[in-house]
N, C-alpha and C. Protein backbone atom coordinates (compact mmCIF):
# COMPACT_ATOMS: atom_id res chain seq x y z
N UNK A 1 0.82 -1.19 0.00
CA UNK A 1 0.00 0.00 0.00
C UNK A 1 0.86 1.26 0.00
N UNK A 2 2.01 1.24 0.57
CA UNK A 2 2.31 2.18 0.77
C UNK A 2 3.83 2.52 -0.61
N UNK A 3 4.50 1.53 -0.78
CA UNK A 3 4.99 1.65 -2.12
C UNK A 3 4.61 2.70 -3.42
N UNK A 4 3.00 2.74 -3.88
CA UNK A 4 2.70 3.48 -4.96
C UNK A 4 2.55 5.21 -4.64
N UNK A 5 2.42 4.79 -3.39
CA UNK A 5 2.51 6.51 -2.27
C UNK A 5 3.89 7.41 -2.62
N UNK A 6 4.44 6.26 -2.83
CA UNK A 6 5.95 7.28 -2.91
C UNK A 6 6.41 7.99 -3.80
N UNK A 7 5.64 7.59 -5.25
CA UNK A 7 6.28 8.45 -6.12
C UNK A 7 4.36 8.66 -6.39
N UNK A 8 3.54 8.84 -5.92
CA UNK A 8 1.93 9.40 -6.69
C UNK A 8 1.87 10.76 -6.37
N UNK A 9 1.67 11.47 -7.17
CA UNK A 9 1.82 13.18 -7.53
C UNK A 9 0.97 13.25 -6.29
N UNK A 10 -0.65 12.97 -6.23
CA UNK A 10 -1.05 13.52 -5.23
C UNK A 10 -1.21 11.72 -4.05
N UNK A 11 -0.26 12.32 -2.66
CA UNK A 11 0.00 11.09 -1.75
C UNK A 11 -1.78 11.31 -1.07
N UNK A 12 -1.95 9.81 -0.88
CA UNK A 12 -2.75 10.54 -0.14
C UNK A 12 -2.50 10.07 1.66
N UNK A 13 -2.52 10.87 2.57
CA UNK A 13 -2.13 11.26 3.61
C UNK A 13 -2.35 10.43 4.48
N UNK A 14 -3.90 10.31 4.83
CA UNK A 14 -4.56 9.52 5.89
C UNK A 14 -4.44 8.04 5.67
N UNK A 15 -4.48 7.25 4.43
CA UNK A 15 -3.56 5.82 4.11
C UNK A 15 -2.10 5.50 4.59
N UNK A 16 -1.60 6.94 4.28
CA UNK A 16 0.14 7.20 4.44
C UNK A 16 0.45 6.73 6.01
N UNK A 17 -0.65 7.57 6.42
CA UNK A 17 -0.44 8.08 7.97
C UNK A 17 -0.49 6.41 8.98
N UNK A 18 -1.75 5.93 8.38
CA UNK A 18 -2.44 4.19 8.91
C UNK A 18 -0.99 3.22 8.54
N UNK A 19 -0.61 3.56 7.32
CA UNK A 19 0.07 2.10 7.27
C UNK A 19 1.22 2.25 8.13
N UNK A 20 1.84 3.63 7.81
CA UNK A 20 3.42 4.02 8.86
C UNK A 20 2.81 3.75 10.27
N UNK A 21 1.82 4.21 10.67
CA UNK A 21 1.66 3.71 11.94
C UNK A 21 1.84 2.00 12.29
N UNK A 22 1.12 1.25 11.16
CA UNK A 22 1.09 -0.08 11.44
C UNK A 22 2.38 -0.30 11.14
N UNK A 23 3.09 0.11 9.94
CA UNK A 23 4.80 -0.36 10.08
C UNK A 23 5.47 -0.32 11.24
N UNK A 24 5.33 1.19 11.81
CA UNK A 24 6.06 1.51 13.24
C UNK A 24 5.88 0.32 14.38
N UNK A 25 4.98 -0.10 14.59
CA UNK A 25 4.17 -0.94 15.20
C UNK A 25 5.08 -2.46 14.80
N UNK A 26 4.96 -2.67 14.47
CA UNK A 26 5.99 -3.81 13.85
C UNK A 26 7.30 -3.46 13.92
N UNK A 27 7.78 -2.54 13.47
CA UNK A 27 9.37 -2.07 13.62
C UNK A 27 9.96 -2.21 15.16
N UNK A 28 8.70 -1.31 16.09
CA UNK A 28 9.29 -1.74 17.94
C UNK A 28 8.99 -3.14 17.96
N UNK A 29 7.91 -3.72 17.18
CA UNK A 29 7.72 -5.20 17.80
C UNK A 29 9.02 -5.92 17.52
N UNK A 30 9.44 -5.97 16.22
CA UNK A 30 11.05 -6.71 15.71
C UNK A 30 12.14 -6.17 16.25
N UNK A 31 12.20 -4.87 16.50
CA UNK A 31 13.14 -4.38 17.83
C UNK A 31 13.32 -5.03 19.19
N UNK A 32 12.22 -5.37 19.92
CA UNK A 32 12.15 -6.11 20.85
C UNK A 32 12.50 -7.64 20.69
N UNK A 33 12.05 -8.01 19.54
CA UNK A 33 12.15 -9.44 19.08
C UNK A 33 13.84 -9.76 18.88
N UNK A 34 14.44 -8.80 18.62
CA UNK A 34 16.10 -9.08 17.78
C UNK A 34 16.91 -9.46 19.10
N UNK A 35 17.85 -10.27 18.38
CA UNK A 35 18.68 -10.65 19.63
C UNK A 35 19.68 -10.03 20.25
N UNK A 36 20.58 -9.69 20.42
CA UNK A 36 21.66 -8.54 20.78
C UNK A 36 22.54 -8.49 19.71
N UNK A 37 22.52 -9.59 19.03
CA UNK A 37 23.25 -9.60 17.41
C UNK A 37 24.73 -10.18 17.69
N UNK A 38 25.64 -9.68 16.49
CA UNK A 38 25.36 -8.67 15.29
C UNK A 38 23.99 -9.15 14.54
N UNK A 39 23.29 -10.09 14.41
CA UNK A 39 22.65 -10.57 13.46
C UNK A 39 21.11 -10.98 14.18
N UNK A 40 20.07 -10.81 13.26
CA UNK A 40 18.69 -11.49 13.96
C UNK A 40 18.75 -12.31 14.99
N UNK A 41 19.31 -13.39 14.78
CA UNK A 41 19.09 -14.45 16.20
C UNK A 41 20.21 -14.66 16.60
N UNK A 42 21.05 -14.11 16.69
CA UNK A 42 22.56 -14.38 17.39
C UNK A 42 23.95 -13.91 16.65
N UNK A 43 24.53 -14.53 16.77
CA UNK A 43 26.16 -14.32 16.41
C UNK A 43 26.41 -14.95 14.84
N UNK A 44 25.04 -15.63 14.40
CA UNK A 44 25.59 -16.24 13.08
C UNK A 44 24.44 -15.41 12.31
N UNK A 45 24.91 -15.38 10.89
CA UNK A 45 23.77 -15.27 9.84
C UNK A 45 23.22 -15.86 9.56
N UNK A 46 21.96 -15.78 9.23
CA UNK A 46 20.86 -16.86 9.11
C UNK A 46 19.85 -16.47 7.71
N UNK A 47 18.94 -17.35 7.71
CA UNK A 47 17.82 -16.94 6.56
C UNK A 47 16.97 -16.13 7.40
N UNK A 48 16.90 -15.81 8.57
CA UNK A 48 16.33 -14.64 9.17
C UNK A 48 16.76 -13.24 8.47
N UNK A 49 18.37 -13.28 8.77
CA UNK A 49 19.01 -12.04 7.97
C UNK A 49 18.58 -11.84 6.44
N UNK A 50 19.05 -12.83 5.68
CA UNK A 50 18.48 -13.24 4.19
C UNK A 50 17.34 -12.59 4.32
N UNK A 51 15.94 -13.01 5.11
CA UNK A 51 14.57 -12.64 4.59
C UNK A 51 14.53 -11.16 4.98
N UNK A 52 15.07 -10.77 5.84
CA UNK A 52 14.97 -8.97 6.80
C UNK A 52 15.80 -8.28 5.28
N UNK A 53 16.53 -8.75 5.33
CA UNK A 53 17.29 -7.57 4.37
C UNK A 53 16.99 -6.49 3.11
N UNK A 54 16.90 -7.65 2.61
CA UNK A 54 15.97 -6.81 1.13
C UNK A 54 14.97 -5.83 1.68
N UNK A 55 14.01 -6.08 2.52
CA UNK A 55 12.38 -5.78 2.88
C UNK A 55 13.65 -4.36 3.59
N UNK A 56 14.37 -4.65 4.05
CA UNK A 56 14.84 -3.54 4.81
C UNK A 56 15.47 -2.40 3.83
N UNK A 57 15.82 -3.09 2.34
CA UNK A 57 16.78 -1.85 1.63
C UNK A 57 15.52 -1.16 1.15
N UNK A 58 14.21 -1.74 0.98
CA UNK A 58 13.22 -0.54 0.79
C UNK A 58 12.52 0.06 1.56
N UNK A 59 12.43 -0.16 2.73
CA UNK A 59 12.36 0.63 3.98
C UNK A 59 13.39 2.03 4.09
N UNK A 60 14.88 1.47 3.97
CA UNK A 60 15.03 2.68 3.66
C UNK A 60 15.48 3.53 2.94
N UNK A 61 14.58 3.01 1.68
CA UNK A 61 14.73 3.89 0.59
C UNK A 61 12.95 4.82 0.91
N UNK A 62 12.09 4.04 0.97
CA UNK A 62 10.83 4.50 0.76
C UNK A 62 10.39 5.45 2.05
N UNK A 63 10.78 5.36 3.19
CA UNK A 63 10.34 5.47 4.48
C UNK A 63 10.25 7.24 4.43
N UNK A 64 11.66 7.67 4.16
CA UNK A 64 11.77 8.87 4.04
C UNK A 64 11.10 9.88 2.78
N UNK A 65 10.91 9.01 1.91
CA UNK A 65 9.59 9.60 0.60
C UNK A 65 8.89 9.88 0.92
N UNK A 66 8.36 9.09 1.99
CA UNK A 66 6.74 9.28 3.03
C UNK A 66 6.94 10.44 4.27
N UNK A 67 7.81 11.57 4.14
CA UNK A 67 7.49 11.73 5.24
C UNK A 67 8.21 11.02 6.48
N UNK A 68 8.72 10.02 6.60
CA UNK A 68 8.74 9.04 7.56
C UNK A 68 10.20 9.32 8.77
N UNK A 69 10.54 9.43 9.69
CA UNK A 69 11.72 8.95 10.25
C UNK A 69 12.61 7.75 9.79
N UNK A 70 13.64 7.24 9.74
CA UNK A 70 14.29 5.88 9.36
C UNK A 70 13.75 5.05 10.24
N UNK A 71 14.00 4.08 9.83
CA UNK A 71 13.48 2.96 10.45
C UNK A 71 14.41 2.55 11.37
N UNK A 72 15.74 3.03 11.66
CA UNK A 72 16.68 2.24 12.26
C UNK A 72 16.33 3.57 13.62
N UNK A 73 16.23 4.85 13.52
CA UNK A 73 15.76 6.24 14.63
C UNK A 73 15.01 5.08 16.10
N UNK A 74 15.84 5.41 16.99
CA UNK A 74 15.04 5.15 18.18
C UNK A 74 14.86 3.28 18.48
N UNK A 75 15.73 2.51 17.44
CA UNK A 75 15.47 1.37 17.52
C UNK A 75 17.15 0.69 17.52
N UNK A 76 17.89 0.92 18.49
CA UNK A 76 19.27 0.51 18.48
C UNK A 76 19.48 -0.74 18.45
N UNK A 77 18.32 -2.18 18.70
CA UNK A 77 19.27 -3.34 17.98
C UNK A 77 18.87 -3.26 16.41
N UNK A 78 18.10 -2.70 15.64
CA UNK A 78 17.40 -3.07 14.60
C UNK A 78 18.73 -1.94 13.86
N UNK A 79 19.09 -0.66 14.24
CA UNK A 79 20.05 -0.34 14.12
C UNK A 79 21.57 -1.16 13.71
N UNK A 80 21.71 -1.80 14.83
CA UNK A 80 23.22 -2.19 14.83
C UNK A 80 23.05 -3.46 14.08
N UNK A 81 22.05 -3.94 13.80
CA UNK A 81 21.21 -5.46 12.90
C UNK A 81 21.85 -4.39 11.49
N UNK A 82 21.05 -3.86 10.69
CA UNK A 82 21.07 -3.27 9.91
C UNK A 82 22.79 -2.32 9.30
N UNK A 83 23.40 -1.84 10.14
CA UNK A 83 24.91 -1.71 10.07
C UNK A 83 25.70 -3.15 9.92
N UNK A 84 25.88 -3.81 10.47
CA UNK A 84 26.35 -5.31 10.26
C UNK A 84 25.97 -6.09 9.36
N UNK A 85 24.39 -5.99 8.69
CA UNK A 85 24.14 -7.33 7.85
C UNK A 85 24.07 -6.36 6.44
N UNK A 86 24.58 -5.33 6.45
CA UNK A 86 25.26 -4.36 5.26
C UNK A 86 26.77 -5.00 4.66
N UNK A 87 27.25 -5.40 5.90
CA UNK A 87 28.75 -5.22 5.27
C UNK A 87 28.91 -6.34 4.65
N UNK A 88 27.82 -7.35 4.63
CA UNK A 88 27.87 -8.80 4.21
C UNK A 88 28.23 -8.69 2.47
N UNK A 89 28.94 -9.55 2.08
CA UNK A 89 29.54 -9.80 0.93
C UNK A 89 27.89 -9.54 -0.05
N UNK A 90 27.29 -11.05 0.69
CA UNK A 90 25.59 -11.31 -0.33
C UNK A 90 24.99 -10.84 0.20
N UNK A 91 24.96 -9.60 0.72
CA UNK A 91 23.85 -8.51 1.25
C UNK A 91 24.08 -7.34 0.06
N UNK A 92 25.54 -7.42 0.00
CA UNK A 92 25.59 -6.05 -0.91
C UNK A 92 25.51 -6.52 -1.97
N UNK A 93 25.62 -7.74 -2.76
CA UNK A 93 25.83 -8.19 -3.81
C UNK A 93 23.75 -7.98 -4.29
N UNK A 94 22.63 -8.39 -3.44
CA UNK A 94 21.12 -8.55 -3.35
C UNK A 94 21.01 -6.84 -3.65
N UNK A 95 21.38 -6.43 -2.20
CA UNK A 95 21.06 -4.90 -2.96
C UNK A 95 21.63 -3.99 -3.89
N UNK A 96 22.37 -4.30 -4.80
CA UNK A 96 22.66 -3.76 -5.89
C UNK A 96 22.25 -4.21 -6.58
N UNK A 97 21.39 -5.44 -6.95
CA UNK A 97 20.67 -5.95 -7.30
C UNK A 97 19.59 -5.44 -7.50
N UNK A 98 19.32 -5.43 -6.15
CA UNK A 98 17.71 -4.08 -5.75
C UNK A 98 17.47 -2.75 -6.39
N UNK A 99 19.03 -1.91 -6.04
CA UNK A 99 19.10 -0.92 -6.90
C UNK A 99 18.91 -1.21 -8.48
N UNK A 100 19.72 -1.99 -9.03
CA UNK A 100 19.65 -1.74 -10.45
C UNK A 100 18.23 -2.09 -10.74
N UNK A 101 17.50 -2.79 -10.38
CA UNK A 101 16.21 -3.33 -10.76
C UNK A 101 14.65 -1.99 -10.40
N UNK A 102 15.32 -1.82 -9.29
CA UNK A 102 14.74 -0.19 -8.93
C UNK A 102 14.59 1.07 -10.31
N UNK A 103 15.85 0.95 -10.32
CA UNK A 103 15.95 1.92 -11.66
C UNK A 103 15.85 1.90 -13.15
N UNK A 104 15.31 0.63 -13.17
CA UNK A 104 15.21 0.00 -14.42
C UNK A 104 13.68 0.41 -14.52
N UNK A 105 12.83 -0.17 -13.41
CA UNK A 105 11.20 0.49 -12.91
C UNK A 105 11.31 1.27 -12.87
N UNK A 106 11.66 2.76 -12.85
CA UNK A 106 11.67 3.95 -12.75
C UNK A 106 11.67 4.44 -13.97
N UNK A 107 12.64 3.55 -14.86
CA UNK A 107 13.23 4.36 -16.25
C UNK A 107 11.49 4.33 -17.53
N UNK A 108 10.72 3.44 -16.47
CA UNK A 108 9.66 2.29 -16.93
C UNK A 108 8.27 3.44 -17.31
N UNK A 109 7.57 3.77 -18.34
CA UNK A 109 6.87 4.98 -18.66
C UNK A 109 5.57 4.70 -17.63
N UNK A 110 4.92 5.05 -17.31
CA UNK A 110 3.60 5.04 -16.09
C UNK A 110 2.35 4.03 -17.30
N UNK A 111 1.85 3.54 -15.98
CA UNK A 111 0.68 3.02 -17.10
C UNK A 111 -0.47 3.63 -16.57
């Protein structure tokens, strides 16, 4: 829902406003949920990290389109999660991935 918000000439607000709330809402819940790290459930990488990651490089790409605070603001393990499962070889290898595929949709005429 909140994806087509980000680039629609006119956003509309009160959708904007519901879903960031329900994201936020989830963001302290997985904050609380994370383990002390570096990584989701401990000291190793996992398909936890794998599945968080991606969902996370458009978080914060999109978050701040909306209006939004980062997602990592006020949430220091989801923070130090997010600094660490960056520096990963196949983290950066997925999101450049992400990027180029991003901008390929962009280059993409509106339907």
């Amino acid at each position: 829902a909140l994806f087509p918000q980000a680039s629609a000439k006119e956003k509309d607000q009160k959708l904007i406003a519901e879903k960031l709330a329900e994201l936020n809402l989830r963001l302290d819940q997985l904050e609380l949920m994370l383990s002390r790290g570096p990584y989701a459930i401990g000291s190793a990488f996992t398909f936890a990290d794998c599945a968080l990651a991606p969902t996370f490089f458009f978080a914060n790409l999109m978050l701040p389109m909306l209006g939004s605070k980062p997602f990592t603001e006020g949430r220091p393990k989801l923070a130090a999660w997010w600094g660490q499962v960056q520096k990963r070889p196949t983290v950066e290898k997925v999101h450049a991935e992400q990027q180029q595929a991003l901008m390929e949709r962009m280059q993409q005429p509106a339907h």
